[in-house]
N, C-alpha and C. Protein backbone atom coordinates (compact mmCIF):
# COMPACT_ATOMS: atom_id res chain seq x y z
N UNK A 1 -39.57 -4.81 -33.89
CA UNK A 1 -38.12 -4.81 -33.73
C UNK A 1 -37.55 -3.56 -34.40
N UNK A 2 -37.21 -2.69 -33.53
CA UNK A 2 -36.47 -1.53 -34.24
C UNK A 2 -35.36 -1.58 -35.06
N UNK A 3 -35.24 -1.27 -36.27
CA UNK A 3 -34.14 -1.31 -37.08
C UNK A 3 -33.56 0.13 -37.93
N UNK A 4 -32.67 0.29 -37.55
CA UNK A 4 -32.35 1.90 -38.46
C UNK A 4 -31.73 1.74 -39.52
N UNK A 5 -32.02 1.38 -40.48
CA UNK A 5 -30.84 1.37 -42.12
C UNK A 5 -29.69 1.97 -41.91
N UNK A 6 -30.17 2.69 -41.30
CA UNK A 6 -28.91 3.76 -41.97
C UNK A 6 -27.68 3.47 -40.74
N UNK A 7 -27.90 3.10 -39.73
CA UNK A 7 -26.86 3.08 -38.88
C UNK A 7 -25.66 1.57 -39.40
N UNK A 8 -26.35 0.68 -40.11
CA UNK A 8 -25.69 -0.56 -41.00
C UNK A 8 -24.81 -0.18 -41.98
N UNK A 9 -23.30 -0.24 -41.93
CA UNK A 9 -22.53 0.68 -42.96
C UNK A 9 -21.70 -0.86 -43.83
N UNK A 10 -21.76 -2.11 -43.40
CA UNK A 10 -21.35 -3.27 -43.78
C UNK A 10 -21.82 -4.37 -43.63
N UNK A 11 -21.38 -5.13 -44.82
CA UNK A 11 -21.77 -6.66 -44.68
C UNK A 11 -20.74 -7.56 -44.68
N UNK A 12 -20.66 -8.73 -44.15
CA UNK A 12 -20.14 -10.03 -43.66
C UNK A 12 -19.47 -10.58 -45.21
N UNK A 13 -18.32 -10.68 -46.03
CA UNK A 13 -18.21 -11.31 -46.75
C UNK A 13 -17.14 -12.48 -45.91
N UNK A 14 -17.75 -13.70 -46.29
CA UNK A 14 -17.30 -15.30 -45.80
C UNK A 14 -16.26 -15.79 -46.86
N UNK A 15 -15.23 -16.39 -46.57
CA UNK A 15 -13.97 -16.99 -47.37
C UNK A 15 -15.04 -17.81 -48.15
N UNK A 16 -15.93 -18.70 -47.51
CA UNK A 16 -16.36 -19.64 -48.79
C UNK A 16 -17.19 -19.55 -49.72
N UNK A 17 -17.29 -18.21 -49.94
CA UNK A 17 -18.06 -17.34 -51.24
C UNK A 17 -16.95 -17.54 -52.46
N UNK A 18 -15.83 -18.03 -52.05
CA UNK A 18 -15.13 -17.59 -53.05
C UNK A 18 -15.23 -18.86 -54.60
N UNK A 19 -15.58 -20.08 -53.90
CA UNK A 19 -16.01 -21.22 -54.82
C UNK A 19 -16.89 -20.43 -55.82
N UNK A 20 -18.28 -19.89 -55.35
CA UNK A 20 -19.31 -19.12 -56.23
C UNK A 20 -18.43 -17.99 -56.99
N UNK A 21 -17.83 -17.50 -56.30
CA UNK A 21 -17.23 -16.12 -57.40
C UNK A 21 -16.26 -16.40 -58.65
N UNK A 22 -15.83 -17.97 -58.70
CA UNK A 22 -15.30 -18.08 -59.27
C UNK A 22 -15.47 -18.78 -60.29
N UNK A 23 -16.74 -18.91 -59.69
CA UNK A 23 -17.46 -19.64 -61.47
C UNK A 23 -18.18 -18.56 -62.39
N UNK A 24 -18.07 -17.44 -61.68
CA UNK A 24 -18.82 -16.50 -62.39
C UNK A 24 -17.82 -15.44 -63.26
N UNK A 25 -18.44 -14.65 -64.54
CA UNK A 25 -17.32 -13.55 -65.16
C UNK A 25 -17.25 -12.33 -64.37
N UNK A 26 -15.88 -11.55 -64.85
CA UNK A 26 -16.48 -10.29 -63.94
C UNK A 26 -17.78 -9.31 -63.80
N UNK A 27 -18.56 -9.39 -64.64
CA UNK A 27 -19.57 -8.43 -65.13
C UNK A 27 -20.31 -9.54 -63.95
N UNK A 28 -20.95 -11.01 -64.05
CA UNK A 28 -21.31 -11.25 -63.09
C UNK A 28 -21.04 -11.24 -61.79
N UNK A 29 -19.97 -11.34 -61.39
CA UNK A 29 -19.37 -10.90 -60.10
C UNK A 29 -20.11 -9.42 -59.44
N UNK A 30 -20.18 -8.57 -60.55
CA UNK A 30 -20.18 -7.12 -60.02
C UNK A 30 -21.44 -7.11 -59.95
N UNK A 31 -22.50 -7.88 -60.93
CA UNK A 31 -23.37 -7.75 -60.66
C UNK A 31 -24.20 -8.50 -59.25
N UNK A 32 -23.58 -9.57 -58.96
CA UNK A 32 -23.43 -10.51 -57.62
C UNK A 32 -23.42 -9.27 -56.41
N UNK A 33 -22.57 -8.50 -56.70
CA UNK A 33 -21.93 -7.76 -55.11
C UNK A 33 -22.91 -6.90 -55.16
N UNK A 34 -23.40 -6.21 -55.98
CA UNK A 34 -24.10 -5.25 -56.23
C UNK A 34 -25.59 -5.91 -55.29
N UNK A 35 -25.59 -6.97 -55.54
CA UNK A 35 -27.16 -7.31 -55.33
C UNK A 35 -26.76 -8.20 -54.00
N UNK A 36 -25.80 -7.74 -53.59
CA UNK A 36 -25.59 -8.51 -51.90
C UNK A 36 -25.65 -7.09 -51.00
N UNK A 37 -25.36 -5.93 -51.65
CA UNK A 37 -25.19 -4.73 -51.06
C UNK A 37 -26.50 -4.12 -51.18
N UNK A 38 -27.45 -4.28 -52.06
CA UNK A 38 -29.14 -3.67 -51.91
C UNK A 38 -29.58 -4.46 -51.54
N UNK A 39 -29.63 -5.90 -50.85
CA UNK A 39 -29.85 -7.02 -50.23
C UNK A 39 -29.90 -6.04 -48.88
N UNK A 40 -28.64 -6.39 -48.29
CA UNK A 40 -28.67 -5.99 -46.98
C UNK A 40 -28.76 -4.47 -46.94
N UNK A 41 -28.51 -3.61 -47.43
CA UNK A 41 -28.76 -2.33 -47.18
C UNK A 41 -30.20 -1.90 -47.61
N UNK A 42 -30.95 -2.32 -48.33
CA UNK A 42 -31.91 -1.69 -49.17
C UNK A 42 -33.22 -2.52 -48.43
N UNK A 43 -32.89 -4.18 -47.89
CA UNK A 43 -33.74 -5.19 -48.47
C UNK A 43 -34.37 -5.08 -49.95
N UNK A 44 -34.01 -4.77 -50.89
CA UNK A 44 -33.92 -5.00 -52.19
C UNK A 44 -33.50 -6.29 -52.76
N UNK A 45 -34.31 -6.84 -53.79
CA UNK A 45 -34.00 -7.50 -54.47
C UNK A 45 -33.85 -7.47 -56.27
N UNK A 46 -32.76 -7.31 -56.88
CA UNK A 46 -32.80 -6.81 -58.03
C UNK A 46 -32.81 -7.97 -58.78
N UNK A 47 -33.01 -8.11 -60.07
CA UNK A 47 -33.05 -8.64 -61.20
C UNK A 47 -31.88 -9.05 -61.63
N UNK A 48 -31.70 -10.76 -61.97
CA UNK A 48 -30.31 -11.03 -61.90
C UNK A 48 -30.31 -12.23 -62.91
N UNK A 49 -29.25 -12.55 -63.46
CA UNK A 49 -29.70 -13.18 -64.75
C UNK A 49 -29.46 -14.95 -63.64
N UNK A 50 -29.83 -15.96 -64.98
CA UNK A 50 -29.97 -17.37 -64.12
C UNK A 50 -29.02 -17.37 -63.25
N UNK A 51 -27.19 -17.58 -63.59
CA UNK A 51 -26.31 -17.98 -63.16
C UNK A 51 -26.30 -17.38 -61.72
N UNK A 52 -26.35 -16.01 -61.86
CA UNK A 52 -25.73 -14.86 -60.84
C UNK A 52 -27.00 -15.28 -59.26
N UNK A 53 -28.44 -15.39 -60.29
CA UNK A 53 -29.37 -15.85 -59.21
C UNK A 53 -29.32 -16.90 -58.33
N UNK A 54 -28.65 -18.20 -58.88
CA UNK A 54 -28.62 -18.97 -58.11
C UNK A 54 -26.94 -19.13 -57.34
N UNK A 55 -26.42 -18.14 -57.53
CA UNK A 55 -25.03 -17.68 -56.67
C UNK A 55 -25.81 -16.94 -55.78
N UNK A 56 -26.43 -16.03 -55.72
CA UNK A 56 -26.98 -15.50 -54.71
C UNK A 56 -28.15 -15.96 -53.86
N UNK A 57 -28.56 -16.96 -54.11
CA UNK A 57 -29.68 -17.62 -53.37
C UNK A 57 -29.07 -18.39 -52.09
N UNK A 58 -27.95 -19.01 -51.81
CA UNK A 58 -27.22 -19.50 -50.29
C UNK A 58 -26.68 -17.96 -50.19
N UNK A 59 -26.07 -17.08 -50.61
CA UNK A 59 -25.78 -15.98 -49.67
C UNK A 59 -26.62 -14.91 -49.30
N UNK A 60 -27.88 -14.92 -50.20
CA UNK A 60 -29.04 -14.32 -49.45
C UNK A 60 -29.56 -14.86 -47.91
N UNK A 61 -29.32 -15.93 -48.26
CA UNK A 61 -30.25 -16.76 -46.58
C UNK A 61 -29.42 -16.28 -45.88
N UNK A 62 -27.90 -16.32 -46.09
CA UNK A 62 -27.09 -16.09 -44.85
C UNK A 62 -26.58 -14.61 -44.63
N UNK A 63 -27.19 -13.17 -45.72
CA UNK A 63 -27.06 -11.95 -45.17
C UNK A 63 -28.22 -11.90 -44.44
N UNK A 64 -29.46 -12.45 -44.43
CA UNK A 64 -30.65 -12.56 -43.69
C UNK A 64 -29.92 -12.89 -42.45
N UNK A 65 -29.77 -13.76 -42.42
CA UNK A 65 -29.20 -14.06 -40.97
C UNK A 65 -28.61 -13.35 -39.93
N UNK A 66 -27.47 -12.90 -41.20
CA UNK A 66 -26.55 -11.57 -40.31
C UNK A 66 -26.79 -10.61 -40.14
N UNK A 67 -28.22 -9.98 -40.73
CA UNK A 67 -28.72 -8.74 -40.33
C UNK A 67 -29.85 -9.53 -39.26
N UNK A 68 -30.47 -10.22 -39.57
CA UNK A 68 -31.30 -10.57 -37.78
C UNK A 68 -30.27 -10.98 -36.64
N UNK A 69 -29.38 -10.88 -36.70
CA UNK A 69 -28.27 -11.17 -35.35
C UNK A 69 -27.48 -9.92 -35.46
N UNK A 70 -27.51 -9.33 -36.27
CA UNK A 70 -26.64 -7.76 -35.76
C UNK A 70 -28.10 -6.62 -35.32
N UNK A 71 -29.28 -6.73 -35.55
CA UNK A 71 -30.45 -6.21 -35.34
C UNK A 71 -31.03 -6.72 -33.61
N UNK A 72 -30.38 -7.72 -33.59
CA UNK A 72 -30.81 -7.96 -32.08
C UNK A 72 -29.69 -7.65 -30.99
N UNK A 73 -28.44 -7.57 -31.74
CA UNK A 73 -27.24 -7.04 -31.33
C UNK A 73 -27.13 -5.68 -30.78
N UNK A 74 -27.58 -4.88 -31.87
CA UNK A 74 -28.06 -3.30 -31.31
C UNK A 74 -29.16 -3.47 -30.52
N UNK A 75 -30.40 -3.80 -30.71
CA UNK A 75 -31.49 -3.92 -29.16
C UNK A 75 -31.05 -3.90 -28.17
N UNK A 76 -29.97 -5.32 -28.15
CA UNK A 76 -29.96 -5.64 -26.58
C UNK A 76 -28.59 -4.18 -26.11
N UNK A 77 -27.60 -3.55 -26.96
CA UNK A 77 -27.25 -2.75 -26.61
C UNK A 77 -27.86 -1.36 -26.54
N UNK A 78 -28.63 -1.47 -26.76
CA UNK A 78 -29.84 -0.13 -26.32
C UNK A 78 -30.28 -0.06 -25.32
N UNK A 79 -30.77 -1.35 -25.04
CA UNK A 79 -31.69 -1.81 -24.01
C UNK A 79 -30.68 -1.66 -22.59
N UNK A 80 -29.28 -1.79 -22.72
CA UNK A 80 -28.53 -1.90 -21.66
C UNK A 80 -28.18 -0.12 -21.78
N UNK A 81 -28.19 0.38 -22.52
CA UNK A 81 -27.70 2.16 -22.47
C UNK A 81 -28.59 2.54 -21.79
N UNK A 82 -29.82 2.31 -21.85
CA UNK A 82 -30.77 2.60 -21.41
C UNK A 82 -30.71 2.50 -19.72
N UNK A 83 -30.61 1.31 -19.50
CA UNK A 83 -30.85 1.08 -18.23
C UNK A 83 -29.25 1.66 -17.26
N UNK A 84 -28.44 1.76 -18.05
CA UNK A 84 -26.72 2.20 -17.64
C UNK A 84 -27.54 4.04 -17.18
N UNK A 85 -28.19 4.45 -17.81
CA UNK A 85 -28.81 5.86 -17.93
C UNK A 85 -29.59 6.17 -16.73
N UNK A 86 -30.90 5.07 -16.63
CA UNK A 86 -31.15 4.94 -15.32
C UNK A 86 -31.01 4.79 -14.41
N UNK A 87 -29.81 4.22 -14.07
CA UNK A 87 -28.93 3.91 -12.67
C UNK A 87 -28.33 5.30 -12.74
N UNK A 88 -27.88 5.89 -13.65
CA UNK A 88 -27.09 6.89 -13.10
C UNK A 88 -28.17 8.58 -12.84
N UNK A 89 -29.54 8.02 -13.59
CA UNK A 89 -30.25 9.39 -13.21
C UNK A 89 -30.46 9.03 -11.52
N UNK A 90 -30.45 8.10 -11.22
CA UNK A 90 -31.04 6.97 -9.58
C UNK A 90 -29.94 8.20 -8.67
N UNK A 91 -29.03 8.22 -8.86
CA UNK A 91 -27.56 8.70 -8.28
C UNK A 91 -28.34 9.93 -7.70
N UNK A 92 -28.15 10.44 -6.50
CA UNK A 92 -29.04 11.93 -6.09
C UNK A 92 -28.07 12.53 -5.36
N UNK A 93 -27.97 13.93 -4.90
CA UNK A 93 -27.21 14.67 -4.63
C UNK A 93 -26.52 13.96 -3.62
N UNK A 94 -27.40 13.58 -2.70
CA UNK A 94 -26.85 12.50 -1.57
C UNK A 94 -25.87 12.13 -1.45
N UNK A 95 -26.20 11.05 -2.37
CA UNK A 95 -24.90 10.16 -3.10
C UNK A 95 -23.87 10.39 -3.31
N UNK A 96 -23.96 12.09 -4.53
CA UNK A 96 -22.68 12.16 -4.69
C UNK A 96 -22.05 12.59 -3.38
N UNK A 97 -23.00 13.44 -2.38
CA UNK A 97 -22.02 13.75 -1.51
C UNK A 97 -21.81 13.01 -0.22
N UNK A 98 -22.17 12.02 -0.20
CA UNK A 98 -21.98 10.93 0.74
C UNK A 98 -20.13 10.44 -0.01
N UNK A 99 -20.31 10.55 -1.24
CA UNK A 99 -19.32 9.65 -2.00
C UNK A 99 -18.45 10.85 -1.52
N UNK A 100 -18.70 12.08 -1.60
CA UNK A 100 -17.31 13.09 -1.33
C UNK A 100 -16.85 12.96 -0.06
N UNK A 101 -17.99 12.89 0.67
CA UNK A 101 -17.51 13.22 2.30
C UNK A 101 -16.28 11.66 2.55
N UNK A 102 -16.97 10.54 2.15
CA UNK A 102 -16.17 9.24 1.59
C UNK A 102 -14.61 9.29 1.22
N UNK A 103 -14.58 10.04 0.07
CA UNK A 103 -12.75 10.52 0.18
C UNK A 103 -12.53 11.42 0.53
N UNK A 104 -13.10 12.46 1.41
CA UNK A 104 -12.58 13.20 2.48
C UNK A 104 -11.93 12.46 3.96
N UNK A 105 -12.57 11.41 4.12
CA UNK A 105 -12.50 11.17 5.13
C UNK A 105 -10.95 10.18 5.08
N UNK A 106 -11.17 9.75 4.08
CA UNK A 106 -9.98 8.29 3.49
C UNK A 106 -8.50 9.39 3.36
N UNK A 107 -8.66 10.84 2.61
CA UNK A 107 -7.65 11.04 2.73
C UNK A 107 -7.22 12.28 3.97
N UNK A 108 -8.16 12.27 5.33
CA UNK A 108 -7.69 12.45 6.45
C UNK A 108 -7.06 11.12 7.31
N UNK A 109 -7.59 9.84 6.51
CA UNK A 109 -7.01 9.04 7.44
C UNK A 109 -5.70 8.38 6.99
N UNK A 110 -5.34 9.04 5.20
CA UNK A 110 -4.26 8.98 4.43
C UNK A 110 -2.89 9.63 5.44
N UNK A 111 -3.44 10.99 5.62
CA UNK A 111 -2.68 11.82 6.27
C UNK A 111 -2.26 11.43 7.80
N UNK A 112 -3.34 11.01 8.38
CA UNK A 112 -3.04 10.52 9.53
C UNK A 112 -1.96 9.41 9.57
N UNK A 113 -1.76 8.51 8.83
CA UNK A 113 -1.27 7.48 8.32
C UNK A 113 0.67 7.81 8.11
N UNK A 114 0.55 9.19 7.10
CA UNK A 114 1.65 9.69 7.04
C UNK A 114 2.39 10.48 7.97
N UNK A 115 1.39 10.82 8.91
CA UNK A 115 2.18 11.61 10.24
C UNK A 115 2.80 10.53 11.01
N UNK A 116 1.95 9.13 11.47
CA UNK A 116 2.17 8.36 12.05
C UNK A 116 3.82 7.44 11.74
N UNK A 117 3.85 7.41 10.03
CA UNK A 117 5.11 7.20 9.82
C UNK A 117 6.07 7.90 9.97
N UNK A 118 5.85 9.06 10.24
CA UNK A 118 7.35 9.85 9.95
C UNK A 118 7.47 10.44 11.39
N UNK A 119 6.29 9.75 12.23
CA UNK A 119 6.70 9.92 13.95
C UNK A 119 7.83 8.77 14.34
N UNK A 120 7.20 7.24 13.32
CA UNK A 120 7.84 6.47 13.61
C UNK A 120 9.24 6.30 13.05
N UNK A 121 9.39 6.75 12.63
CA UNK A 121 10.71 7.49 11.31
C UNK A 121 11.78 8.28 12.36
N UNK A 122 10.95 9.31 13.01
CA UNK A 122 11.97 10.28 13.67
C UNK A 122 12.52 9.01 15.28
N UNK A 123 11.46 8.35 15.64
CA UNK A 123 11.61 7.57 16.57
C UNK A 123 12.65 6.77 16.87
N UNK A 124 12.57 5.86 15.31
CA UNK A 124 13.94 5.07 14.83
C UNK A 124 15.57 5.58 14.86
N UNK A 125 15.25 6.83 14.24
CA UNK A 125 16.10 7.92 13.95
C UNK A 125 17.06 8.51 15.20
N UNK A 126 16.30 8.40 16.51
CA UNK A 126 16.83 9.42 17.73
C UNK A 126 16.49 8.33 18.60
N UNK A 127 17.26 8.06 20.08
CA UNK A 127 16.68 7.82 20.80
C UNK A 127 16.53 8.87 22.01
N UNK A 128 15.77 9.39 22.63
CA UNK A 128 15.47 10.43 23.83
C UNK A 128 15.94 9.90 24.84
N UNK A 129 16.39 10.55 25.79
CA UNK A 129 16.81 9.62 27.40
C UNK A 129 16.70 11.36 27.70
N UNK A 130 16.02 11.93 28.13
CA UNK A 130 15.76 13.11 29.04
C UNK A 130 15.88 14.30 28.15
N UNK A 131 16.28 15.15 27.73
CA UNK A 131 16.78 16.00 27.04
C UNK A 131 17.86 15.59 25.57
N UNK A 132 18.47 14.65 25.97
CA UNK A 132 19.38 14.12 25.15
C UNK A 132 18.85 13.31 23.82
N UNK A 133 19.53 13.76 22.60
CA UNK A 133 19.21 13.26 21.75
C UNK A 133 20.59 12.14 20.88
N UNK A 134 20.09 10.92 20.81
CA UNK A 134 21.63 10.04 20.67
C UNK A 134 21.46 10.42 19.50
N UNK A 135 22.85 10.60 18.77
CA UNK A 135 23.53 10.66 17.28
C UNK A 135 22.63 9.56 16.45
N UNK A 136 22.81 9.55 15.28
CA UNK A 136 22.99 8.14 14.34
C UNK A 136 24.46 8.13 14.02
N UNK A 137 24.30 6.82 13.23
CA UNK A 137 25.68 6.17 12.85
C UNK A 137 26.46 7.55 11.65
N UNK A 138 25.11 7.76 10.82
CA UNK A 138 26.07 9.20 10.51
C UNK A 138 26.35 10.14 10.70
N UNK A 139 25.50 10.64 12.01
CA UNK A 139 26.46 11.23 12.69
C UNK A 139 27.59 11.85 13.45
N UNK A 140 27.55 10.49 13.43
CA UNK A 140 29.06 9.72 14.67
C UNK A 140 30.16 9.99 12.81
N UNK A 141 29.47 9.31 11.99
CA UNK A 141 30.86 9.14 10.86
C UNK A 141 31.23 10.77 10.59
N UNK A 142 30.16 11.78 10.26
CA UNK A 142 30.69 12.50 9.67
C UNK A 142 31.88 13.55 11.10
N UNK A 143 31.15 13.16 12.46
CA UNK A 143 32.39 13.91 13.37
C UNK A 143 33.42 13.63 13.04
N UNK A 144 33.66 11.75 12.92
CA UNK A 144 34.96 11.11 13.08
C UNK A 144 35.38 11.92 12.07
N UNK A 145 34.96 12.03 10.56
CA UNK A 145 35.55 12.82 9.30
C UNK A 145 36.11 14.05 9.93
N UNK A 146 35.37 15.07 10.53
CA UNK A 146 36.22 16.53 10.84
C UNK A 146 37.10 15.97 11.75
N UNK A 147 37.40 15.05 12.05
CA UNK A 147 38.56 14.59 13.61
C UNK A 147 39.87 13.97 12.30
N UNK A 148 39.56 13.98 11.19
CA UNK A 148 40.40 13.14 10.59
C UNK A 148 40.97 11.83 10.45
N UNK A 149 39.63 11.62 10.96
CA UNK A 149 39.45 9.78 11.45
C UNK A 149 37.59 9.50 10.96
N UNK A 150 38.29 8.41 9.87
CA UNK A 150 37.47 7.79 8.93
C UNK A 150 37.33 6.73 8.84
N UNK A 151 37.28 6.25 10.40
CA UNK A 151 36.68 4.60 10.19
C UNK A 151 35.73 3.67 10.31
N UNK A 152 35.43 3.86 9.40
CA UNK A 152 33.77 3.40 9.19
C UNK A 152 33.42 2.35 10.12
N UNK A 153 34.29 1.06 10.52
CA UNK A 153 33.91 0.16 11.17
C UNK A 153 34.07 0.70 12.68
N UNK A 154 35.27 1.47 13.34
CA UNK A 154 35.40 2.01 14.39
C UNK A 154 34.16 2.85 14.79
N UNK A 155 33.48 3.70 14.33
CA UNK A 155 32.49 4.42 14.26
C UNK A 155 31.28 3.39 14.45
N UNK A 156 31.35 2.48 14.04
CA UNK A 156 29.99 1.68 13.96
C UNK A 156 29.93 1.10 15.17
N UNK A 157 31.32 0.44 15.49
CA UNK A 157 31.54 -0.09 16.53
C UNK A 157 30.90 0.28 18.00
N UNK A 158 31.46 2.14 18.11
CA UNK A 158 31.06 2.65 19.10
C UNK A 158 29.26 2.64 19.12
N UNK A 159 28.83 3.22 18.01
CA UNK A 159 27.58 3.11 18.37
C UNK A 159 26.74 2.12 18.14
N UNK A 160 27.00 1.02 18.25
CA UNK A 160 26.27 -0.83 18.57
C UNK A 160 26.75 -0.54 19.96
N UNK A 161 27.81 -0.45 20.81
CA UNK A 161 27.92 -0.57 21.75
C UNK A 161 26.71 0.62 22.75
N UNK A 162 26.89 1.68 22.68
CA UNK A 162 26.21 2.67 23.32
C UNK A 162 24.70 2.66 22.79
N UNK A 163 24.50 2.49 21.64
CA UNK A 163 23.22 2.20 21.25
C UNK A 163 22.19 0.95 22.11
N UNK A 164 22.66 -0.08 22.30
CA UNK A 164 22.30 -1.38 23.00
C UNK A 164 22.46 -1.27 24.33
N UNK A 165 23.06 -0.09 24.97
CA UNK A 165 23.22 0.43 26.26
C UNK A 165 22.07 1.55 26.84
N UNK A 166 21.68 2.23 25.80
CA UNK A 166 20.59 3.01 25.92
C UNK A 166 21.49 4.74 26.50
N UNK A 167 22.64 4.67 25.65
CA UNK A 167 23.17 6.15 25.76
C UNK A 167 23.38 6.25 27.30
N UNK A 168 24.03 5.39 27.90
CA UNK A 168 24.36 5.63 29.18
C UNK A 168 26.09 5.32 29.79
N UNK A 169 26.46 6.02 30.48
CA UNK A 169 27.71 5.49 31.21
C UNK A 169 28.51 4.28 31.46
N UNK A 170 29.06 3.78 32.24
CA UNK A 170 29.04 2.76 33.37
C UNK A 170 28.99 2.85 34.46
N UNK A 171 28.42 4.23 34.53
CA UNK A 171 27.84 4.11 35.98
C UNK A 171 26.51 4.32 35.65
N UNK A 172 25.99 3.97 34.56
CA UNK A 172 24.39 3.79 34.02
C UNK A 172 23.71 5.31 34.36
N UNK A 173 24.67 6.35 34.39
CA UNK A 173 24.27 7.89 33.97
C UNK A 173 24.00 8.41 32.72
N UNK A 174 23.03 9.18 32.47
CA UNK A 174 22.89 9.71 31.63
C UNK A 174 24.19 10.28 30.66
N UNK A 175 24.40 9.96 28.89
CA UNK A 175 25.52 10.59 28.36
C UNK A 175 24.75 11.80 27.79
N UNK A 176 25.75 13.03 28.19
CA UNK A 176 25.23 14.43 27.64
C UNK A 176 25.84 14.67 26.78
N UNK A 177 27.39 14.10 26.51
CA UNK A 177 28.12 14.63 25.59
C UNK A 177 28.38 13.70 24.30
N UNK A 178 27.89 13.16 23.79
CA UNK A 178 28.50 12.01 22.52
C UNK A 178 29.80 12.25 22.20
N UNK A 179 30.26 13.18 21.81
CA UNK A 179 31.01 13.51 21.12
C UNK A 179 32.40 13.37 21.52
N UNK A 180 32.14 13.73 23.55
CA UNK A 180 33.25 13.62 23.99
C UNK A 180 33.70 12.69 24.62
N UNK A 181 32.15 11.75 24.89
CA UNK A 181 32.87 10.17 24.99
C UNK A 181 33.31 9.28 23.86
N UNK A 182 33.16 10.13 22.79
CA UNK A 182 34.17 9.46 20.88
C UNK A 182 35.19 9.31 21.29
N UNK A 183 35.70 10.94 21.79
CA UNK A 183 37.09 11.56 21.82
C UNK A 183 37.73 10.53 22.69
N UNK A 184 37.37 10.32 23.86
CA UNK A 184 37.83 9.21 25.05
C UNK A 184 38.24 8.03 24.52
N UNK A 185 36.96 7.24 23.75
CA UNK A 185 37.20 5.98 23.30
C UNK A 185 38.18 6.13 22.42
N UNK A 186 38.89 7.16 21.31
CA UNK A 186 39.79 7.42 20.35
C UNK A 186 40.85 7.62 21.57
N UNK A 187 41.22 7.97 22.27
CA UNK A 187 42.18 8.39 23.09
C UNK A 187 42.90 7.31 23.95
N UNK A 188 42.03 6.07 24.39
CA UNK A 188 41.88 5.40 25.09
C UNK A 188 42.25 4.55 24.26
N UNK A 189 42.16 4.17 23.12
CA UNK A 189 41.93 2.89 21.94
C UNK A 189 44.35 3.45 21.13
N UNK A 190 44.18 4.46 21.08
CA UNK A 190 45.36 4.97 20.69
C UNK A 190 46.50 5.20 21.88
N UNK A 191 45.84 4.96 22.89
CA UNK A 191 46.90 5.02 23.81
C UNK A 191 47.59 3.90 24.44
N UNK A 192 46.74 2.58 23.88
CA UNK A 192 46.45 0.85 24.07
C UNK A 192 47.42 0.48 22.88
N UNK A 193 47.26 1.43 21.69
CA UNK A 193 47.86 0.83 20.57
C UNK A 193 49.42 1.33 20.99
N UNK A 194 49.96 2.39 21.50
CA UNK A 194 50.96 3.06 21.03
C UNK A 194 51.93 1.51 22.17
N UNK A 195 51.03 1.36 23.50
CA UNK A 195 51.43 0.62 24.26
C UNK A 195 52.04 -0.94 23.72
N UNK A 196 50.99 -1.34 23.27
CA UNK A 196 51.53 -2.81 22.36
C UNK A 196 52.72 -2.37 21.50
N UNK A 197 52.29 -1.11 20.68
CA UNK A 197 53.71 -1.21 19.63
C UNK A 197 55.38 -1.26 20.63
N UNK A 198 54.62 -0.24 22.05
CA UNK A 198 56.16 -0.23 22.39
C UNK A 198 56.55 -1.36 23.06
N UNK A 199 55.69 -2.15 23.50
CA UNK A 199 55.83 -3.38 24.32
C UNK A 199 56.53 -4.68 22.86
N UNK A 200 55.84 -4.44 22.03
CA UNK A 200 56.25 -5.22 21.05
C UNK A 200 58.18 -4.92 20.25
N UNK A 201 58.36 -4.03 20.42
CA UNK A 201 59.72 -3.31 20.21
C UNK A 201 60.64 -3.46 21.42
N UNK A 202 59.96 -3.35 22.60
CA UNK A 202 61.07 -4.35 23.26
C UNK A 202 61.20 -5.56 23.74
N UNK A 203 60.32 -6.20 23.16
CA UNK A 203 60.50 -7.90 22.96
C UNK A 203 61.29 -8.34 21.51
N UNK A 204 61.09 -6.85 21.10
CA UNK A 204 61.86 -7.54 19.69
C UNK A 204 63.14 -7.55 19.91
């Protein structure tokens, strides 16, 4: 059983040593520790007067102990470095480059992955009907803004309607102009209103 002294830098002191230490003076005490420390470090056994000897006779058995269970402790972690060593000398160029070509391939199919979203991104984004590309909703808002018309729900309005239509007429033609069927629906919507107000003013 391989054992290296020198790699052992401590020993185990147990709470219930303390009954024994306290029957003893300090000079025995020191001489107690002294001979628990060339015990386990030395396997030494020194010369110890009656009292101190038979204080140290139950904690001898049990530094024995704790150095045959920390001695088999290091083995079996040797024994596993060892073999952790051999698996990795096992590893051959191969390997590693099987393992490279491995995340080469994962992050072409990363990439592929990210084109695919931001096709489906632009998709969401636009709908195509021939040449024509339909607005989004902020699109439509920020025109209404340069028109001096900021209504967020009016704006939305129009495009749920034309959106769910597929950017077409009513005569189910292609729309080329967005912008200037806004202008219409604003024209058309204000020319309805001015009507009620005046219809309403002469009923009043």
């Amino acid at each position: 059983m391989a054992y290296k002294k020198k790699e052992k830098i401590a020993l185990m002191l147990y709470y219930d040593y303390k009954d024994q230490f306290e029957e003893l003076t300090d000079q025995q005490l020191r001489q107690l520790i002294y001979a628990m420390i060339e015990f386990d470090k030395n396997d030494r056994v020194i010369e110890l007067d009656q009292v101190v000897k038979m204080a140290f006779i139950p904690i001898k058995r049990r530094l024995k102990l704790d150095k045959e269970e920390w001695i088999a402790k290091c083995n079996i972690n040797s024994e596993n470095g060892k073999k952790s060593h051999k698996k990795n000398e096992l590893t051959t160029v191969n390997d590693r480059q099987q393992t490279l070509t491995d995340l080469t391939d994962k992050e072409k199919e990363r990439d592929k992955d990210i084109e695919k979203d931001k096709d489906r991104e632009c998709e969401n984004k636009f709908s195509h009907i021939g040449d024509f590309v339909a607005p989004t909703l902020a699109d439509i808002l920020s025109y209404s803004q340069s028109l001096d018309f900021a209504d967020e729900e009016y704006c939305e309005k129009f495009y749920n309607h034309y959106e769910s239509v597929g950017w077409v007429n009513g005569m189910g033609q292609q729309i080329k102009n967005w912008k200037l069927v806004f202008n219409n629906w604003l024209k058309k919507d204000k020319k309805q209103d001015e009507m009620q107000i005046d219809t309403s003013r002469r009923l009043g």
